[in-house]
Protein backbone atom coordinates (compact mmCIF):
# COMPACT_ATOMS: atom_id res chain seq x y z
CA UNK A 1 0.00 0.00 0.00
CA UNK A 2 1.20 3.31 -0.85
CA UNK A 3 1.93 5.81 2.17
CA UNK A 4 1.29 9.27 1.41
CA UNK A 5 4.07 12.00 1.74
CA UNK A 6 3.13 14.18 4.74
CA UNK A 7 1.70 17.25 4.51
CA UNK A 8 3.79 20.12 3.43
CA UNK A 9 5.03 21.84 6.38
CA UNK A 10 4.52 25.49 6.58
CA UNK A 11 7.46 27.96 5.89
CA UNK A 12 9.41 29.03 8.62
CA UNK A 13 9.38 32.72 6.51
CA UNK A 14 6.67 34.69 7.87
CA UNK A 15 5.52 37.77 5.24
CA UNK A 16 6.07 41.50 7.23
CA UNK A 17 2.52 42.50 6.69
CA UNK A 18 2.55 46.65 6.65
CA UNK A 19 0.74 47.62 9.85
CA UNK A 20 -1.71 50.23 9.55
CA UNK A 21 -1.97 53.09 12.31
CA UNK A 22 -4.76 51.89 14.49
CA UNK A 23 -7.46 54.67 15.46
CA UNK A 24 -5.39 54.15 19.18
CA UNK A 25 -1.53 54.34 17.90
CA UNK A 26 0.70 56.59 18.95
CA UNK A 27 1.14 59.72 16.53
CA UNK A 28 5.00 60.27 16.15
CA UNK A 29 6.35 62.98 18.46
CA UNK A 30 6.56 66.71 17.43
CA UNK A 31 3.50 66.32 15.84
CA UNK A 32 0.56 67.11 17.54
CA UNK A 33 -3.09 65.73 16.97
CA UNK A 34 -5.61 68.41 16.16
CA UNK A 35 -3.14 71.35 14.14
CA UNK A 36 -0.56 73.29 15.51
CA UNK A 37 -1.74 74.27 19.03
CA UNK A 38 -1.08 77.86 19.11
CA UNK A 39 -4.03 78.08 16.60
CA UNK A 40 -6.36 76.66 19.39
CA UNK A 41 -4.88 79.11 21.74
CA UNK A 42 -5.12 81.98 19.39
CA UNK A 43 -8.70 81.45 18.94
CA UNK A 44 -9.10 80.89 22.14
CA UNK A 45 -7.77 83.74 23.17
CA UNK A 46 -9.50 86.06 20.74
CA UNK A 47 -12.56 84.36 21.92
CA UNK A 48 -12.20 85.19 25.71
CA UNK A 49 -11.08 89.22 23.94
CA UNK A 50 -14.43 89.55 22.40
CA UNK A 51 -16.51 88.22 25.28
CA UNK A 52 -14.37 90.36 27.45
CA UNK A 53 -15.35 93.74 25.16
CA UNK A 54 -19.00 92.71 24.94
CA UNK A 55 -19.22 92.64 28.53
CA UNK A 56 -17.32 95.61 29.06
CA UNK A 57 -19.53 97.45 25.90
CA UNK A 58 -22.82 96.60 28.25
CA UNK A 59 -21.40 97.88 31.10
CA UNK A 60 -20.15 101.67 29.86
CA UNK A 61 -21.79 104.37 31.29
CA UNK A 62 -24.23 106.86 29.59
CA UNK A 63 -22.46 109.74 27.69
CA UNK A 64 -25.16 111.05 26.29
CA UNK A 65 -25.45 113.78 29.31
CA UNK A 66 -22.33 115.64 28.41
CA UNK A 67 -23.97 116.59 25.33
CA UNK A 68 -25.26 119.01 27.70
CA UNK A 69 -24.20 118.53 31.33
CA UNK A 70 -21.09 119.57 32.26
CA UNK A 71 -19.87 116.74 34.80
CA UNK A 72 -19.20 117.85 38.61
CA UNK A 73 -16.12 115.72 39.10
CA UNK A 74 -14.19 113.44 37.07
CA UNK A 75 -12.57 110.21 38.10
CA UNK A 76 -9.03 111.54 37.86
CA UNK A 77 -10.31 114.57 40.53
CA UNK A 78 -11.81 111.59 42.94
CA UNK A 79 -8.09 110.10 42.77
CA UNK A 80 -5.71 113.02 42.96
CA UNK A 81 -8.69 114.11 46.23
CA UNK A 82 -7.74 110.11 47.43
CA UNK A 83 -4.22 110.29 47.26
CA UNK A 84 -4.04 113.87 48.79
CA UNK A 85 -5.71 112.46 51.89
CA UNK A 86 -4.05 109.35 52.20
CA UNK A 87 -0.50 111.57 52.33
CA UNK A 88 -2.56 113.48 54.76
CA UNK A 89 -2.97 116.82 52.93
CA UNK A 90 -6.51 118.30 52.65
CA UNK A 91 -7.52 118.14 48.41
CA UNK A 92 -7.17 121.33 46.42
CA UNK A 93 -8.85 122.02 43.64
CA UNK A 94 -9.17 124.77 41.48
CA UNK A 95 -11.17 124.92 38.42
CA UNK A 96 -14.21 127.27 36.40
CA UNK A 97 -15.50 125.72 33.31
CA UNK A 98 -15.32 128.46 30.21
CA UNK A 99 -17.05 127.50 26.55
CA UNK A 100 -14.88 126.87 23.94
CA UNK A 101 -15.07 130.44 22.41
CA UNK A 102 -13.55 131.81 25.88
CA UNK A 103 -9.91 130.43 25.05
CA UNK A 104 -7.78 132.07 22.93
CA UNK A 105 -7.71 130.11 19.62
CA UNK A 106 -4.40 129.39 19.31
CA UNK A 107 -4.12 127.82 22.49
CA UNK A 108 -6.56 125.35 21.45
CA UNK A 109 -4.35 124.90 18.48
CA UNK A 110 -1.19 124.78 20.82
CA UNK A 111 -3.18 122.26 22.60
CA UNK A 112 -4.28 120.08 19.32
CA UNK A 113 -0.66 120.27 18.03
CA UNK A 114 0.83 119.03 21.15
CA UNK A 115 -1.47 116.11 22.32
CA UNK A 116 -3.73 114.94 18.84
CA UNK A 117 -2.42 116.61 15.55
CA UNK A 118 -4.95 114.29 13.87
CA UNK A 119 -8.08 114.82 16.20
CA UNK A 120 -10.29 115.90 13.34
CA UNK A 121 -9.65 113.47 10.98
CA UNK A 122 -10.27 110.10 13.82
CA UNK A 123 -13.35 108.67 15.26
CA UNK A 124 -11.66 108.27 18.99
CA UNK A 125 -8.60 105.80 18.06
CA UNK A 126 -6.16 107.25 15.95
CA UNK A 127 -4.84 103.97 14.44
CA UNK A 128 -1.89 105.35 12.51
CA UNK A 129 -0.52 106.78 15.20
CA UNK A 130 -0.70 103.38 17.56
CA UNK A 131 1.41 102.17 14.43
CA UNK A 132 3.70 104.33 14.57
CA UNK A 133 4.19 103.76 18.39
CA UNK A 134 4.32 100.20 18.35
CA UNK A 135 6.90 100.24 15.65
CA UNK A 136 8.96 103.21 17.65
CA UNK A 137 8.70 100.43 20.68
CA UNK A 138 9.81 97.69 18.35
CA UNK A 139 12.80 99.50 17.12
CA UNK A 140 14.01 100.73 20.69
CA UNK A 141 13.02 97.54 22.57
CA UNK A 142 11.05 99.56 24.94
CA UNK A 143 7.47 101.03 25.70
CA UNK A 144 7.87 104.56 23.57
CA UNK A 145 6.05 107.49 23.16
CA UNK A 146 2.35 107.08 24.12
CA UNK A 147 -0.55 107.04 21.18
CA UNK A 148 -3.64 108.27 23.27
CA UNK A 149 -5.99 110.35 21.06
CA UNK A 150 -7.48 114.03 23.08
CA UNK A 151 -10.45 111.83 23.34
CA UNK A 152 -8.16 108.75 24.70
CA UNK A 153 -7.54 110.92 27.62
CA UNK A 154 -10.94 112.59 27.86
CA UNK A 155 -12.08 109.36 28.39
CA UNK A 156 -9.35 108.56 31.03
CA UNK A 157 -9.99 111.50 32.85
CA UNK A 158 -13.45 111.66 32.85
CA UNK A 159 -13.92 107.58 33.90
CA UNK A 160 -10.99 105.55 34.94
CA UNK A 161 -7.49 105.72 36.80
CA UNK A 162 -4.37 106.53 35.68
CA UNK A 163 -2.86 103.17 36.15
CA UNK A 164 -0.93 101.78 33.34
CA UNK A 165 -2.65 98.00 32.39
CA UNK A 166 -4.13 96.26 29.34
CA UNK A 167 -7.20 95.89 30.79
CA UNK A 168 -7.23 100.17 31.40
CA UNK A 169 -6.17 100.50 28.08
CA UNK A 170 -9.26 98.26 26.70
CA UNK A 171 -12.00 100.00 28.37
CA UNK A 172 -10.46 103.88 27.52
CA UNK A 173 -10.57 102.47 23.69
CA UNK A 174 -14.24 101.59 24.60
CA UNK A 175 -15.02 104.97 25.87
CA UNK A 176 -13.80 106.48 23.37
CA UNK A 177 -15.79 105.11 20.68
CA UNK A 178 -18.64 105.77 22.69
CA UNK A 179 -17.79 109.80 23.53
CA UNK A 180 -16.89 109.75 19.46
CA UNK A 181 -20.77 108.23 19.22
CA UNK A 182 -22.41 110.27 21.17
CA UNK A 183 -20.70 113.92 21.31
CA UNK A 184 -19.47 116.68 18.41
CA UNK A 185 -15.79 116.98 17.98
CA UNK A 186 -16.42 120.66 19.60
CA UNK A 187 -18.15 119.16 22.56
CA UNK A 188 -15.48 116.68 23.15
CA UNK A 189 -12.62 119.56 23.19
CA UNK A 190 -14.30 121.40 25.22
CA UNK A 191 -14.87 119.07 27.63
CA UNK A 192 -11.23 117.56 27.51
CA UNK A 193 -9.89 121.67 27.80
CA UNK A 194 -11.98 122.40 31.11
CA UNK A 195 -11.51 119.02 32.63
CA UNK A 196 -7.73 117.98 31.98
CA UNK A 197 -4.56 118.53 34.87
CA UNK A 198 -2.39 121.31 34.71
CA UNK A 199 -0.60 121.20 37.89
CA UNK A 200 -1.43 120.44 41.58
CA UNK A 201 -5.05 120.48 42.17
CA UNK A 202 -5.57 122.95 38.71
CA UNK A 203 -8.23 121.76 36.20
CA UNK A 204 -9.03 123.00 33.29
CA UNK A 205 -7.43 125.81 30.90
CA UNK A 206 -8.97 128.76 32.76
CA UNK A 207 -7.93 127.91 35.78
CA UNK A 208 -4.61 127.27 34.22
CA UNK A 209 -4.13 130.28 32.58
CA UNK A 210 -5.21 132.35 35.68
CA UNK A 211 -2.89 129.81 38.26
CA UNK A 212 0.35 129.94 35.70
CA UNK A 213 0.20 133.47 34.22
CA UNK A 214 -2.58 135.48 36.18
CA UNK A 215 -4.91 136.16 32.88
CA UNK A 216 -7.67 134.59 31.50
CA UNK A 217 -8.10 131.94 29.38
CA UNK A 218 -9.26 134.27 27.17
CA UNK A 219 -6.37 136.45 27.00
CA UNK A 220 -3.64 134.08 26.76
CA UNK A 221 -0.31 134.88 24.39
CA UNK A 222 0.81 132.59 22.08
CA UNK A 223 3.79 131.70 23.95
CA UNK A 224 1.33 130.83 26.89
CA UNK A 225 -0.92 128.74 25.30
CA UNK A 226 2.45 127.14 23.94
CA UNK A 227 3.52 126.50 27.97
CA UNK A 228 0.43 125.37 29.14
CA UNK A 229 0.07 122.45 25.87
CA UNK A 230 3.96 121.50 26.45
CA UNK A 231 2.84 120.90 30.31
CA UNK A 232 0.57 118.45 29.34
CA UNK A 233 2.38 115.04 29.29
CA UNK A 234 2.96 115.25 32.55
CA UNK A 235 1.04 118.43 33.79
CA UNK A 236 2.37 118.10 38.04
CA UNK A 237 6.29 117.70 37.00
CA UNK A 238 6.47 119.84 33.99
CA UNK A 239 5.98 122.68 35.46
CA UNK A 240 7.87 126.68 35.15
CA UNK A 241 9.59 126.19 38.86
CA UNK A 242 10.21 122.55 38.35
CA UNK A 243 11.49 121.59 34.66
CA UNK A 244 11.84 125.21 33.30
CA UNK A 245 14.59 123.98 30.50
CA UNK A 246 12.06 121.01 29.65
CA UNK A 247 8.72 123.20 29.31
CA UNK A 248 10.75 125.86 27.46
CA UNK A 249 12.15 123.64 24.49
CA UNK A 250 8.81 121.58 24.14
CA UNK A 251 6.67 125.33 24.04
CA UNK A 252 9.43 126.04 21.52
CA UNK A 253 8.57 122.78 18.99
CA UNK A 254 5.14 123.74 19.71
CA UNK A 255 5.27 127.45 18.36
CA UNK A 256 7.27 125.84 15.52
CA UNK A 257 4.99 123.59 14.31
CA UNK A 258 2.14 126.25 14.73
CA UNK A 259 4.02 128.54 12.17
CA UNK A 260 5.12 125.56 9.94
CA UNK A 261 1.12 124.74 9.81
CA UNK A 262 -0.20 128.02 9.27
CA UNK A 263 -1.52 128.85 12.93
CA UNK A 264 0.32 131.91 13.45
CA UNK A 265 2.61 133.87 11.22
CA UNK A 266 6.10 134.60 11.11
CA UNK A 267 5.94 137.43 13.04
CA UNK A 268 3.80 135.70 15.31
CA UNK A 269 6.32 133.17 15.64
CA UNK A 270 8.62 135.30 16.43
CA UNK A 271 7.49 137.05 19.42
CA UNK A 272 6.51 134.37 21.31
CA UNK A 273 9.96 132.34 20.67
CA UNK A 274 11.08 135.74 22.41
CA UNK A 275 8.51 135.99 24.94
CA UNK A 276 9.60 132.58 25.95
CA UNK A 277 13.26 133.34 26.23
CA UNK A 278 12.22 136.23 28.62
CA UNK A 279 9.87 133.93 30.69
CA UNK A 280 12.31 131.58 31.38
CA UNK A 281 15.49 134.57 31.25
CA UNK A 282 17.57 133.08 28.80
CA UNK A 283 18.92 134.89 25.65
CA UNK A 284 16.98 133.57 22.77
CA UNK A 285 18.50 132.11 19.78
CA UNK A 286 17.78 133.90 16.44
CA UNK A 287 16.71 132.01 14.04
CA UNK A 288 15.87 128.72 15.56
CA UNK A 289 12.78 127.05 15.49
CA UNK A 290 12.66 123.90 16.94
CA UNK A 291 11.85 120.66 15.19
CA UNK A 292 8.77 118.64 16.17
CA UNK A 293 9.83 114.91 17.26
């Protein structure tokens, strides 16, 4: 009988079979699951930005009444009357609200020139100029010149604190739009020029004008109005008695750029370059105008 040969044996050879990434297998490393994750926590963080400003939006206060009213204190007069207590000094404050056609035009132009060249031409947020600032900040790896519009600070003044935060910044960009909603350009300077610091305890231009030079708002000289706009960056250091050389080259750019843009003439110029030189006693230099930075 014929035996069979036994079954074929099966190779010892096994086939690699390609394995295919299971829906559980480990993703190689540097590449995470989802897109790159600072997408997610870009949107993310836009998302929490927006809900942030519409909560903020609901929560601004009415500016319609300025159209009208003038306000009785500010929140920059409730600090200053805080901080003066604290360092136990009674408050001071001196102020008398005027209309815009009391002040002597060309200190409101000393004034525009100075703080918001562009005021006319922005709707609270002058977005050219944050540019600009940024880019200055970039360049010189520091925080540079500021880029707060005349309404910027209105708002500031008028509403929140001088403290120096994001969060600040947000809610005076707010208020602005709002006071840019709800009030005239005119309205808005006017406001801003009876309301702002110029000094210890002095608000507003008229009381300015009458606590620096002993006249009216009215009646101030060129090289006044130039004084009391190159005081306003920092309106209780900048001061005649306390930065004289300081006040009397930025009142110089000022009157410069007020004869470069037509404000005043030549003549004009002139004068209060040399009305300056007297203020502070110095001989003046002939010739110079000053450059604006």
């Amino acid at each position: 009988m014929t035996s069979r040969p036994p079954p074929a044996r099966p190779s010892t050879v096994r086939m690699q079979k390609t394995k295919q990434p299971s829906s559980g297998a480990r993703r190689p490393a540097g590449k995470p699951s989802g897109g790159p994750a600072w997408r997610r926590w870009a949107l993310g963080g836009w998302l929490m930005l927006a809900l942030w400003f519409g909560v903020e939006a609901a929560r601004l206060p009415d500016v319609g009444a300025l159209r009208t009213q003038n306000p009785r204190t500010t929140a920059l007069m409730a600090q200053r009357a805080e901080e003066a207590l604290e360092s136990g000094t009674k408050p001071r404050v001196r102020q008398a609200w005027v209309p815009l056609g009391a002040v002597a035009p060309h200190a409101v132009d000393a004034v525009l020139c100075s703080e918001d060249a562009r005021f006319y031409r922005h709707e609270g947020v002058d977005w050219t100029e944050v540019e600009n600032a940024f880019e200055q900040s970039v360049r010189e790896a520091r925080l540079g010149r500021g880029a707060s519009t005349l309404t910027q600070q209105l708002a500031k003044n008028l509403y929140l604190s001088t403290d120096r935060s994001l969060l600040r910044k947000g809610k005076e960009l707010l208020l602005a739009r709002q006071l840019e909603s709800h009030l005239s350009k005119q309205r808005i300077l006017a406001l801003y020029l009876n309301v702002v610091e110029w000094g210890e305890g002095v608000y507003g231009i008229e009381a300015a004008a009458r606590e620096h030079f002993g006249v009216s708002a009215r009646s101030l000289s060129v090289a006044q109005g130039a004084m009391l706009a190159a005081m306003l960056p920092a309106p209780r250091r900048w001061l005649p008695a306390q930065r004289p050389e300081t006040l009397r080259t930025r009142a110089g750019v000022i009157i410069g750029r007020l004869e470069r843009e037509g404000r005043i003439s030549a003549a004009q110029a002139r004068e209060a370059q040399a009305e300056l030189s007297r203020f502070f006693g110095v001989q003046p230099a002939p010739g110079l105008v000053a450059d604006a930075s």
